[in-house]
C-alpha atoms as a PDB file:
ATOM      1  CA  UNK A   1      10.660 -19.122 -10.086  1.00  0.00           C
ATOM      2  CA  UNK A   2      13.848 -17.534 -11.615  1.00  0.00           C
ATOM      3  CA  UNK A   3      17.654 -16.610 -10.250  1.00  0.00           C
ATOM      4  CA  UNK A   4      17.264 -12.880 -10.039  1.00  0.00           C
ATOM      5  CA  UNK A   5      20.601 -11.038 -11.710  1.00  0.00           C
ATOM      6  CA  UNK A   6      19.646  -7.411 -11.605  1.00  0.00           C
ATOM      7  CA  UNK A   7      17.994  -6.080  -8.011  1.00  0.00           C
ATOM      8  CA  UNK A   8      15.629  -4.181 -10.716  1.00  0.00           C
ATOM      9  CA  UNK A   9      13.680  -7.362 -11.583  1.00  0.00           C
ATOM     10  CA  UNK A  10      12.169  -7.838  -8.187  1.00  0.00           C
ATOM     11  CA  UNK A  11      11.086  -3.797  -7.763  1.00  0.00           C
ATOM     12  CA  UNK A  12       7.784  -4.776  -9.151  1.00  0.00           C
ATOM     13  CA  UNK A  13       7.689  -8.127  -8.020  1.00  0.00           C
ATOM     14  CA  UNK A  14       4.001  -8.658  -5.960  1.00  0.00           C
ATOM     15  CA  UNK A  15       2.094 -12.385  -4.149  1.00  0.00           C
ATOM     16  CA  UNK A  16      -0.348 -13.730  -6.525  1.00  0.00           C
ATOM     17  CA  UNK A  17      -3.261 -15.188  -4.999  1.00  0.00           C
ATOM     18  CA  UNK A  18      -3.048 -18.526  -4.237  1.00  0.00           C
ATOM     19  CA  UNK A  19       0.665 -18.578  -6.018  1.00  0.00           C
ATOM     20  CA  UNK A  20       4.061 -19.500  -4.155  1.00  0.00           C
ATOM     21  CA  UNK A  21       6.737 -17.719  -6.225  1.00  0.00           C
ATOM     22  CA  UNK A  22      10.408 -18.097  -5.543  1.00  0.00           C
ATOM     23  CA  UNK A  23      13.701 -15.866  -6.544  1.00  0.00           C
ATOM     24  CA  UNK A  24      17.117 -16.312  -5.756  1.00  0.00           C
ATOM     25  CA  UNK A  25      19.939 -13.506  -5.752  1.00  0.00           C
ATOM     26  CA  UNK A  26      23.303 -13.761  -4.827  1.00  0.00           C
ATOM     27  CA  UNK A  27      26.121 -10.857  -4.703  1.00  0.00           C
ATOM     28  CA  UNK A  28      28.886  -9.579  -2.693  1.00  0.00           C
ATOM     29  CA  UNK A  29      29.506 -13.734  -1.321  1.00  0.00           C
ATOM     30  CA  UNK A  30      25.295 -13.406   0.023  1.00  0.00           C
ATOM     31  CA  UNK A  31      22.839 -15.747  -1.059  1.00  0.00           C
ATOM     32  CA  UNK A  32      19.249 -14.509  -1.172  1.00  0.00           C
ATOM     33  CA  UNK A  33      16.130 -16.246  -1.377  1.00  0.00           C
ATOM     34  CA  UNK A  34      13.049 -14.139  -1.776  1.00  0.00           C
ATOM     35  CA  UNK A  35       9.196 -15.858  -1.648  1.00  0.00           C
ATOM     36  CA  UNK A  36       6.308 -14.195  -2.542  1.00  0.00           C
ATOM     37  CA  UNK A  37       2.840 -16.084  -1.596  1.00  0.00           C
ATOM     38  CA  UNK A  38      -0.402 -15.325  -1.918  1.00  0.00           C
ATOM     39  CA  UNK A  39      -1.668 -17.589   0.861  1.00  0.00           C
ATOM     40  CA  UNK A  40      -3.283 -16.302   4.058  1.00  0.00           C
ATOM     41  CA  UNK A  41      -0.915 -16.381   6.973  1.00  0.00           C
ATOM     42  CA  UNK A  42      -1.464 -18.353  10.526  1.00  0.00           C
ATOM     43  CA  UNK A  43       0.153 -16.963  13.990  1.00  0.00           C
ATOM     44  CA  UNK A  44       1.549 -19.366  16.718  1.00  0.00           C
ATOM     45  CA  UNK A  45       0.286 -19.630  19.445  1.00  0.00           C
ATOM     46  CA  UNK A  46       1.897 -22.166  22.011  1.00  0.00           C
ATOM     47  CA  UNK A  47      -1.786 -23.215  23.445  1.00  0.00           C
ATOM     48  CA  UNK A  48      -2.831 -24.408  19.975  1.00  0.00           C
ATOM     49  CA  UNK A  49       0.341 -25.762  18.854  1.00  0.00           C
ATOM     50  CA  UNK A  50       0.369 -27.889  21.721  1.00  0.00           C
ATOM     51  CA  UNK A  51      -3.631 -28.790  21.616  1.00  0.00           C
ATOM     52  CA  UNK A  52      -4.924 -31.857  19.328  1.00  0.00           C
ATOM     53  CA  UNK A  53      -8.185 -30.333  18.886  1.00  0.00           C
ATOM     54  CA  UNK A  54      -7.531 -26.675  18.894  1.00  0.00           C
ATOM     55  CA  UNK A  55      -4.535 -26.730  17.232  1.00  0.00           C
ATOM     56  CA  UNK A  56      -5.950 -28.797  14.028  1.00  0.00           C
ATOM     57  CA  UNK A  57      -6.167 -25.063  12.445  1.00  0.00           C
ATOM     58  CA  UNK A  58      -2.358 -24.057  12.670  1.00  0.00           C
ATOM     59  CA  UNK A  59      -1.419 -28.106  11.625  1.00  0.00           C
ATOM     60  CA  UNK A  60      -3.638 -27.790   8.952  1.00  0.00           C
ATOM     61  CA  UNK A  61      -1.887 -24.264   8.066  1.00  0.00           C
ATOM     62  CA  UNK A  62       1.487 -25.049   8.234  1.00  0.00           C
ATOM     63  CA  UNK A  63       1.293 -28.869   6.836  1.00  0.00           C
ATOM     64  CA  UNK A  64      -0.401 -27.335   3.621  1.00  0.00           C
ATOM     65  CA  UNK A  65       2.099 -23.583   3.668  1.00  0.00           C
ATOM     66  CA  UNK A  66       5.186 -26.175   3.784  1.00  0.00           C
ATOM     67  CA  UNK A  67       4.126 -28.564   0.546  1.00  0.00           C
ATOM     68  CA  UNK A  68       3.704 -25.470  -1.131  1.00  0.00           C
ATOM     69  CA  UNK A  69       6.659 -24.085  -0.220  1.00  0.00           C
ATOM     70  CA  UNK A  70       8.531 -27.538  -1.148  1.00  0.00           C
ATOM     71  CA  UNK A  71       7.172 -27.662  -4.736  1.00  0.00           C
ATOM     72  CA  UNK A  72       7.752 -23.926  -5.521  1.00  0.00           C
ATOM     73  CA  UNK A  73      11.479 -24.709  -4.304  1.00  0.00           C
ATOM     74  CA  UNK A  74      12.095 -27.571  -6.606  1.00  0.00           C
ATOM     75  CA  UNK A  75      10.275 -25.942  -9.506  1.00  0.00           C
ATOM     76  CA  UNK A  76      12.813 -22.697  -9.215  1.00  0.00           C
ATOM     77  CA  UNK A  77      15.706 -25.469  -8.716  1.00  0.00           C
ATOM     78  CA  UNK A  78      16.148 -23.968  -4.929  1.00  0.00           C
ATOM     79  CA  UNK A  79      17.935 -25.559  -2.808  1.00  0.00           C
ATOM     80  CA  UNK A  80      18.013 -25.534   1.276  1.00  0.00           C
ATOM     81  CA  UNK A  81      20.446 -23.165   3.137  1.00  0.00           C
ATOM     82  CA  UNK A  82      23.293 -25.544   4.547  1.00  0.00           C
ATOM     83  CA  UNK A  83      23.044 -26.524   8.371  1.00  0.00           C
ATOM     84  CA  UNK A  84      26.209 -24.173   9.074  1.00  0.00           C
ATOM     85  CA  UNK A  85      24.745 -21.326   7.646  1.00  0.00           C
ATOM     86  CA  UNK A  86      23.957 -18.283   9.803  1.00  0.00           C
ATOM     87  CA  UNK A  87      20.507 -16.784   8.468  1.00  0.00           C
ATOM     88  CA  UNK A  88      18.821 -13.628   8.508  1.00  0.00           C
ATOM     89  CA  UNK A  89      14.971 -13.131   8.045  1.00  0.00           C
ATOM     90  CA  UNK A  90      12.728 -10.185   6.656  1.00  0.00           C
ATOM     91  CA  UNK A  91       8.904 -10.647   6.449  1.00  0.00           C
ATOM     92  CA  UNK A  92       5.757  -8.937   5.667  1.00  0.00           C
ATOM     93  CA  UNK A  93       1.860 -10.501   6.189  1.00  0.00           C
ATOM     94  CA  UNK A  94      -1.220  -9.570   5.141  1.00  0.00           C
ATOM     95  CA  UNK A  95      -4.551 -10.927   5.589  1.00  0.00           C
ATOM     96  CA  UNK A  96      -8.428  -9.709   4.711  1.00  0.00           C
ATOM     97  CA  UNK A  97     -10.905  -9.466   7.195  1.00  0.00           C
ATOM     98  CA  UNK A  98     -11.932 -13.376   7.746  1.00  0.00           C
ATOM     99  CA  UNK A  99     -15.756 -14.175   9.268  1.00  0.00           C
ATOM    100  CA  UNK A 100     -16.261 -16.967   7.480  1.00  0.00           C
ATOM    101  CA  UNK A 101     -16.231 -19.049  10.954  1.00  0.00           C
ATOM    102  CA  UNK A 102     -19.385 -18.352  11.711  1.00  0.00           C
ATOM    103  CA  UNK A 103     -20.311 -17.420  15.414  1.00  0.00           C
ATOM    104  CA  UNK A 104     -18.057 -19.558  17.615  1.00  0.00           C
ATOM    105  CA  UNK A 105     -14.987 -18.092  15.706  1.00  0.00           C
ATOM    106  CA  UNK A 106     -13.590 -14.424  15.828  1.00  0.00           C
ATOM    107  CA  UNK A 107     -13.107 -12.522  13.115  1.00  0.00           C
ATOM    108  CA  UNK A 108      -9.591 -11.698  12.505  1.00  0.00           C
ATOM    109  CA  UNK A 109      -7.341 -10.011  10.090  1.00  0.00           C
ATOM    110  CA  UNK A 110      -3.605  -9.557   9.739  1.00  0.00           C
ATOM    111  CA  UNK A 111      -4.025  -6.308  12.431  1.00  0.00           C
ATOM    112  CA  UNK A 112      -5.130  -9.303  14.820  1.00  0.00           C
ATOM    113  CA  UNK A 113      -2.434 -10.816  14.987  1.00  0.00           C
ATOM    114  CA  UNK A 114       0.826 -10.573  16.940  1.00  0.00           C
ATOM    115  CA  UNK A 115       3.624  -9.798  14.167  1.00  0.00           C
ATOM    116  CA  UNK A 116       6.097 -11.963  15.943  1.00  0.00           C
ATOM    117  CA  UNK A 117       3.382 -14.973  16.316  1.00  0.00           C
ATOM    118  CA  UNK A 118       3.212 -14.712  12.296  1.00  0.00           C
ATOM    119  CA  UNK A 119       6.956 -14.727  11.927  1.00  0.00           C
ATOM    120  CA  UNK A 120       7.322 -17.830  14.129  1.00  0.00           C
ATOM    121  CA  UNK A 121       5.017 -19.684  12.103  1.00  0.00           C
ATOM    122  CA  UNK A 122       6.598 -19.257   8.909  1.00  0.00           C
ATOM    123  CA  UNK A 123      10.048 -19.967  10.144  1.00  0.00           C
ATOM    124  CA  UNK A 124       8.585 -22.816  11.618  1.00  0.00           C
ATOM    125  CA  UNK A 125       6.138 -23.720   7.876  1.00  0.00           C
ATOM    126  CA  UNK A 126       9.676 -23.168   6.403  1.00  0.00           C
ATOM    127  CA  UNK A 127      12.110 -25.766   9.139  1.00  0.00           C
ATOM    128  CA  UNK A 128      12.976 -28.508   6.948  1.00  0.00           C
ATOM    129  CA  UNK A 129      12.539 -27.061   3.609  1.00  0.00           C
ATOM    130  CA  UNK A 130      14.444 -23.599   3.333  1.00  0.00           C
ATOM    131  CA  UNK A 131      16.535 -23.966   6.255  1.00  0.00           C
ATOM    132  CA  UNK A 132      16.993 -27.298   8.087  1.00  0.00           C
ATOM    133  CA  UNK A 133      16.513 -26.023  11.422  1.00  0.00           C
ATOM    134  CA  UNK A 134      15.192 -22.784  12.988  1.00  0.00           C
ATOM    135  CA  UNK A 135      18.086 -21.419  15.449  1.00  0.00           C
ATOM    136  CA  UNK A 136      20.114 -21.084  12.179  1.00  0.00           C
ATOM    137  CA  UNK A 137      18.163 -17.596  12.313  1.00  0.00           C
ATOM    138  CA  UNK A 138      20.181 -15.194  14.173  1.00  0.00           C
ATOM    139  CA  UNK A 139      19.312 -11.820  12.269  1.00  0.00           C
ATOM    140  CA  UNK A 140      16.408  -9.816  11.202  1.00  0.00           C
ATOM    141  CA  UNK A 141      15.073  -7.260   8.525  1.00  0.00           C
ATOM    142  CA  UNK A 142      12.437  -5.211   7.829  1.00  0.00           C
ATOM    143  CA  UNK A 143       8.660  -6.531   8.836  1.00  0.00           C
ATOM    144  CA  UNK A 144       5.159  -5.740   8.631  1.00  0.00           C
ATOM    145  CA  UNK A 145       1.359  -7.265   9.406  1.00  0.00           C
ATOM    146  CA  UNK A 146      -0.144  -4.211   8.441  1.00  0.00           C
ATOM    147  CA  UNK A 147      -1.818  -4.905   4.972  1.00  0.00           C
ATOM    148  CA  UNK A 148      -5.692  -5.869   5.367  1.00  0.00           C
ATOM    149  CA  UNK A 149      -6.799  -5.896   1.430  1.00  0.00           C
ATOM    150  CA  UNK A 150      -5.131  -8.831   0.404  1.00  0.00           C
ATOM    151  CA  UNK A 151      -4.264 -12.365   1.971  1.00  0.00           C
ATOM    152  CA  UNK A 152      -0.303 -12.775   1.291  1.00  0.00           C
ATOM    153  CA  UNK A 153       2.900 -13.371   2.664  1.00  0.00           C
ATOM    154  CA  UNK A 154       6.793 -12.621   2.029  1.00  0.00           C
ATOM    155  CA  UNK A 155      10.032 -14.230   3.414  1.00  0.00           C
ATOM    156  CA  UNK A 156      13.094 -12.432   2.219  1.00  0.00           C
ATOM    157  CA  UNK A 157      16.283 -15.554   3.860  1.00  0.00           C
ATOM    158  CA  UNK A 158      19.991 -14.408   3.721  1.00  0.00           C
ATOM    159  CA  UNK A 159      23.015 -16.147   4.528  1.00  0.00           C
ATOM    160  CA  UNK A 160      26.021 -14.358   6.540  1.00  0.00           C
ATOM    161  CA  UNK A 161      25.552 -11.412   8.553  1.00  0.00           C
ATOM    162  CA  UNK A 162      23.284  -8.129   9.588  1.00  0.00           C
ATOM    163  CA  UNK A 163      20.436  -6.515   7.484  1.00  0.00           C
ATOM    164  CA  UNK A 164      22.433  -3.968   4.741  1.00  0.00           C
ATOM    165  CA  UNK A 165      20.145  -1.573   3.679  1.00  0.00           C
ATOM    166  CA  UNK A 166      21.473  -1.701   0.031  1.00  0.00           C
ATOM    167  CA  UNK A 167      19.098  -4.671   0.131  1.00  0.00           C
ATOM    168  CA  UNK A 168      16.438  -2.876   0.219  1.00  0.00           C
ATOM    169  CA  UNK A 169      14.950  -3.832  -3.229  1.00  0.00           C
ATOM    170  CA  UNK A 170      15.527  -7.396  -2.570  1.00  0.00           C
ATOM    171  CA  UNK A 171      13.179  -7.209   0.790  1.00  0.00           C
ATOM    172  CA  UNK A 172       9.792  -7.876   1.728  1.00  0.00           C
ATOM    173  CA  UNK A 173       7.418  -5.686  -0.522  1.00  0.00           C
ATOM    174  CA  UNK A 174       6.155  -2.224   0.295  1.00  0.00           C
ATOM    175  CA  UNK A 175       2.482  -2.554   1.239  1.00  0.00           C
ATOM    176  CA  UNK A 176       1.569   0.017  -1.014  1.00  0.00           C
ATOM    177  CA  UNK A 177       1.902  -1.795  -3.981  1.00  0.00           C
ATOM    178  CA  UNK A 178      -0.134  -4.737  -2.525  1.00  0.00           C
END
């Protein structure tokens, strides 16, 4: 969506539903890409990743996330991280109540979900299209799955080192503002 030159710009920044919104930030040598989308999210699970049948769902999910992803990229001009970069990660989820599956399915929201099942499936929605391969991720920031009014998700990708927390207005959004 826009290269981001004062942190100010983002404080307000919120998902729109069914929008995939991009902003890039660099300072101090750090490149930052922030993503804001109002999609629902999808955990991993290893027994339907692995599954034809049961695993249509997360396919389905993170076939459709990924496109989305590519076209907001080259519409904001973004560009992969380089194989040789050394990433960090901070991401938030939410997700309403879902019961549209009728009775074979359970009802789940974002509290249903493993946090760390959510994160895996976005680094893995965002494997060949932010980053080129996953284990470029060695650090981590702030994270939540704690948001149940609105279905959404945010990926704030750095380059070079450790969470600082003068980054804070660059990060994931604060759930109250959701």
């Amino acid at each position: 969506m826009a290269i981001v030159n004062d942190l100010a710009e983002l404080q307000d920044a919120t998902p729109r539903r069914g929008s995939v919104d991009v902003y890039e930030y660099a300072a101090d040598g750090v490149r930052h890409v922030i993503v804001l989308a109002g999609l629902r999210p999808y955990p991993f699970t290893e027994f339907s990743a692995r599954r034809k049948k049961t695993g249509l769902p997360y396919a389905t999910w993170q076939a459709t996330t990924r496109d989305c992803l590519k076209t907001a990229l080259h519409a904001s001009g973004t560009g992969p991280y380089p194989r040789e970069a050394t990433l960090g990660l901070a991401m938030a989820f939410g997700a309403v109540l879902d019961d549209s599956g009728g009775p074979s399915r359970r009802r789940s929201s974002v509290l249903s979900w493993d946090l760390r099942n959510l994160e895996k499936a976005l680094e893995d929605a965002c494997k060949g299209v932010l980053w080129h391969d996953d284990d470029q991720v060695r650090y981590a920031g702030p994270g939540s799955a704690i948001d149940t009014t609105e279905d959404w998700w945010a990926l704030h990708a750095w380059d070079g080192g450790p969470w600082q927390e003068s980054w804070a207005g660059l990060s994931v959004p604060v759930v109250e503002r959701i």
